[in-house]
C-alpha atoms as a PDB file:
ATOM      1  CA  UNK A   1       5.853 -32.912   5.412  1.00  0.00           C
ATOM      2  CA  UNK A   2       7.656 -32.906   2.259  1.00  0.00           C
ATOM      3  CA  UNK A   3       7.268 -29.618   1.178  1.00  0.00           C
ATOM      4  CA  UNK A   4       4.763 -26.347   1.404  1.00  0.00           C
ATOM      5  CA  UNK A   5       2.382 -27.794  -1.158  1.00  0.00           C
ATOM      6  CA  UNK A   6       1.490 -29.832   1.612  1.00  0.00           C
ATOM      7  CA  UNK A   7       0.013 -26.844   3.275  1.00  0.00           C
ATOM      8  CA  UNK A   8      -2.094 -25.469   0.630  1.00  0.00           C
ATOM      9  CA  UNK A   9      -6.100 -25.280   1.495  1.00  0.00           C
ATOM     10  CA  UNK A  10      -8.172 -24.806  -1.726  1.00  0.00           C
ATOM     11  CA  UNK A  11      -9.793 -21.330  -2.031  1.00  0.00           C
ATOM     12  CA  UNK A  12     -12.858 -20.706  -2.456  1.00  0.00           C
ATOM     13  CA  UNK A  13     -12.250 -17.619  -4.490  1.00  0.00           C
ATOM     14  CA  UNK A  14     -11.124 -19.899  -7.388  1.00  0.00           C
ATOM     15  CA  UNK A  15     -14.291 -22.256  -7.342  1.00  0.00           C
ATOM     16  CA  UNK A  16     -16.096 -18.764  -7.825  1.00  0.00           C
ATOM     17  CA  UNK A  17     -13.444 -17.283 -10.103  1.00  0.00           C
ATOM     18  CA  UNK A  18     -13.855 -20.962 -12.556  1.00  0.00           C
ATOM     19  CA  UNK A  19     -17.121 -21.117 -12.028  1.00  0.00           C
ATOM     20  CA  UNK A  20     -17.831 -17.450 -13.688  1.00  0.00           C
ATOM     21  CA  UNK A  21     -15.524 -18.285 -16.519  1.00  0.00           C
ATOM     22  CA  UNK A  22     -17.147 -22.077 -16.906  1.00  0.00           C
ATOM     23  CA  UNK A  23     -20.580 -20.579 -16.654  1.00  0.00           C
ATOM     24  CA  UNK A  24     -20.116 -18.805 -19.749  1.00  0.00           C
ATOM     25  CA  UNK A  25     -19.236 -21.491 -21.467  1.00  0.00           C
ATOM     26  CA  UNK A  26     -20.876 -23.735 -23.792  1.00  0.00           C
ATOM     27  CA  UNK A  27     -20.531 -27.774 -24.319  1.00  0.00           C
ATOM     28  CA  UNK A  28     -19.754 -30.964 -22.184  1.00  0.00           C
ATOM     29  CA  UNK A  29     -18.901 -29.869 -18.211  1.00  0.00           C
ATOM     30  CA  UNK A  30     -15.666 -32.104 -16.863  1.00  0.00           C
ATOM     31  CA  UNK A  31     -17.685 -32.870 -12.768  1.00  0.00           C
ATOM     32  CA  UNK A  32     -14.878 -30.587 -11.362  1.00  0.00           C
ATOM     33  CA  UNK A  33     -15.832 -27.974 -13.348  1.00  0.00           C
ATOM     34  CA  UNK A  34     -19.743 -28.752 -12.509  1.00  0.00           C
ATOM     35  CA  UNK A  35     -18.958 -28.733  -8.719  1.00  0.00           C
ATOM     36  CA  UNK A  36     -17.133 -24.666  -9.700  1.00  0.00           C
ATOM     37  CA  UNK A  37     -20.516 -23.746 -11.502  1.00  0.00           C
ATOM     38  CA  UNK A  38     -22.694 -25.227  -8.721  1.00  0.00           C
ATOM     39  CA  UNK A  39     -20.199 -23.357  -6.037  1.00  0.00           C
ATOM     40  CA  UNK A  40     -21.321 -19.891  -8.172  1.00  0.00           C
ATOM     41  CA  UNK A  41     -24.751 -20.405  -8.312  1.00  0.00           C
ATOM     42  CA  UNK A  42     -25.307 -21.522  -4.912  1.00  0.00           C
ATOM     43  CA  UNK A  43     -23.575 -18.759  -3.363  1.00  0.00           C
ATOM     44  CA  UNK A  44     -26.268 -16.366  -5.579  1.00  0.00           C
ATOM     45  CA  UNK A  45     -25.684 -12.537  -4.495  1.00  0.00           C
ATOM     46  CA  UNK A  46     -23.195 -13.104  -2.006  1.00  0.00           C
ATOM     47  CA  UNK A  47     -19.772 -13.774  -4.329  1.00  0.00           C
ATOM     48  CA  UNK A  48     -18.011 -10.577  -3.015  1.00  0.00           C
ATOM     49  CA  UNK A  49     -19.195 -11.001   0.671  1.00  0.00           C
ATOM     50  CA  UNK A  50     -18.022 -14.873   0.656  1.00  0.00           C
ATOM     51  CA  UNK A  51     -14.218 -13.874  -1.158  1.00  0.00           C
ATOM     52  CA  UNK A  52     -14.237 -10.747   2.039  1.00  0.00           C
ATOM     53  CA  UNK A  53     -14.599 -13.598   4.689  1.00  0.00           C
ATOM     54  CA  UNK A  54     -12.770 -16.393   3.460  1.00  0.00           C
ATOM     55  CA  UNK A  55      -9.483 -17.264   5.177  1.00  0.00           C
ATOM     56  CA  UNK A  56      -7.349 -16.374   2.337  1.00  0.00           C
ATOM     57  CA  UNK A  57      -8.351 -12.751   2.028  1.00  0.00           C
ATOM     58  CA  UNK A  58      -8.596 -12.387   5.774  1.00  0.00           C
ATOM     59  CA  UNK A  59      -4.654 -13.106   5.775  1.00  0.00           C
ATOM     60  CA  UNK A  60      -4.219 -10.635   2.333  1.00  0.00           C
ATOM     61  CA  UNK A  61      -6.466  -8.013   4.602  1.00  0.00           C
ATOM     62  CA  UNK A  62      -4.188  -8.464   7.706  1.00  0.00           C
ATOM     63  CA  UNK A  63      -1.358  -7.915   5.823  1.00  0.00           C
ATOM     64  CA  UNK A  64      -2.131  -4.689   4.486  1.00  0.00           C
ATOM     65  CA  UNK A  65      -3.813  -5.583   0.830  1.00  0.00           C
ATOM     66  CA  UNK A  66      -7.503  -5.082   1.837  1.00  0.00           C
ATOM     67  CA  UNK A  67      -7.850  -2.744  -1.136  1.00  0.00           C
ATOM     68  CA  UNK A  68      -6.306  -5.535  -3.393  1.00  0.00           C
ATOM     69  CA  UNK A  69      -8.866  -7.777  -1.899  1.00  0.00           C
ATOM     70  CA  UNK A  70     -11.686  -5.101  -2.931  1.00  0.00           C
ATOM     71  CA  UNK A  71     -10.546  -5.070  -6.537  1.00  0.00           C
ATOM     72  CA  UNK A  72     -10.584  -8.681  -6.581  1.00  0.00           C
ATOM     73  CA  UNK A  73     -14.144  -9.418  -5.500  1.00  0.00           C
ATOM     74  CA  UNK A  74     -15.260  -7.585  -8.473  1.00  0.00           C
ATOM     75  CA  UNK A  75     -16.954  -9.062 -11.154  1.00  0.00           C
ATOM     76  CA  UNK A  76     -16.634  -8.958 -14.688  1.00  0.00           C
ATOM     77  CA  UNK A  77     -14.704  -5.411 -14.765  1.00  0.00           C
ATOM     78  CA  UNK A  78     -11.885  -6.316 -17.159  1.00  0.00           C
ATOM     79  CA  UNK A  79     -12.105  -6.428 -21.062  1.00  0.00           C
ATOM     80  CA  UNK A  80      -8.633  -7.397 -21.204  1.00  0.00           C
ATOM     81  CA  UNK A  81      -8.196 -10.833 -23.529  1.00  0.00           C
ATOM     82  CA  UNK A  82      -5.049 -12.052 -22.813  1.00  0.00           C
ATOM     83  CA  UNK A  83      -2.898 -14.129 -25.355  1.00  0.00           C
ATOM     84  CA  UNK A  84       0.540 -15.750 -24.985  1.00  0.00           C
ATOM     85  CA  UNK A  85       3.029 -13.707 -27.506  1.00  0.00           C
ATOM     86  CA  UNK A  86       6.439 -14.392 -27.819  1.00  0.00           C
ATOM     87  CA  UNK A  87       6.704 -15.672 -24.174  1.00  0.00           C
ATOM     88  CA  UNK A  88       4.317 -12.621 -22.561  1.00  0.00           C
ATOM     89  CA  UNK A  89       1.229 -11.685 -22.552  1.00  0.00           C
ATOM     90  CA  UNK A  90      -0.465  -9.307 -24.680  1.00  0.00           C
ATOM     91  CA  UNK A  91      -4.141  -8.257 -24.594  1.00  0.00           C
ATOM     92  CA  UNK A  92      -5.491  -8.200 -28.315  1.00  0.00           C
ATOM     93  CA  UNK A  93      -7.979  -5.581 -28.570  1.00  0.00           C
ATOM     94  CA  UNK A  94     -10.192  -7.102 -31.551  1.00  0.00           C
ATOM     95  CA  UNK A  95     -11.321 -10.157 -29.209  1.00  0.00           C
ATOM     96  CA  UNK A  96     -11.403  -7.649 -25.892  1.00  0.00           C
ATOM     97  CA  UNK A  97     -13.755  -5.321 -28.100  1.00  0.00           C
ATOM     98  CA  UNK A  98     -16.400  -8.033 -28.494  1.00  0.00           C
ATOM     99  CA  UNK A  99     -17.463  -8.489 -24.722  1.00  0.00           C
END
């Protein structure tokens, strides 16, 4: 092993995470970003009960974040927009406004 890339698994909460985002999107679909839509629709009703039992928030849970977990299997609860200023982030309220 060369390093602890090498021991990465992909989640499956960021298929579902893209595949929200990508959703709601409109033109030409690059086929990863067709296999994160197809991951979101297929899994229907069951988003937050599929991010609970995955392996990565399992480990979070054990280690004493279930209630981060919880906040994270929520869906579309922020209005925050989110632009690079001046090397942060700021949210800019006129495009967080039009959700």
């Amino acid at each position: 092993m060369i390093g602890s890339e090498n021991n990465l698994r992909p989640g499956i909460e960021d298929y579902l995470g893209a595949g929200l985002i990508l959703s709601k999107l409109s033109g030409s679909k690059s086929p990863e970003a067709e296999v994160c839509i197809g991951a979101l629709r297929s899994s229907g009703q069951r988003i937050r009960e599929l991010i609970w039992e995955s392996a990565s928030s399992r480990e979070l849970r054990e280690r004493g974040y279930e209630a981060d977990v919880t906040y994270c299997c929520q869906v579309d609860i922020s209005y925050a927009v989110p632009v690079l200023q001046h090397n942060r982030f700021v949210n800019v309220p006129s495009l967080a406004q039009k959700k």
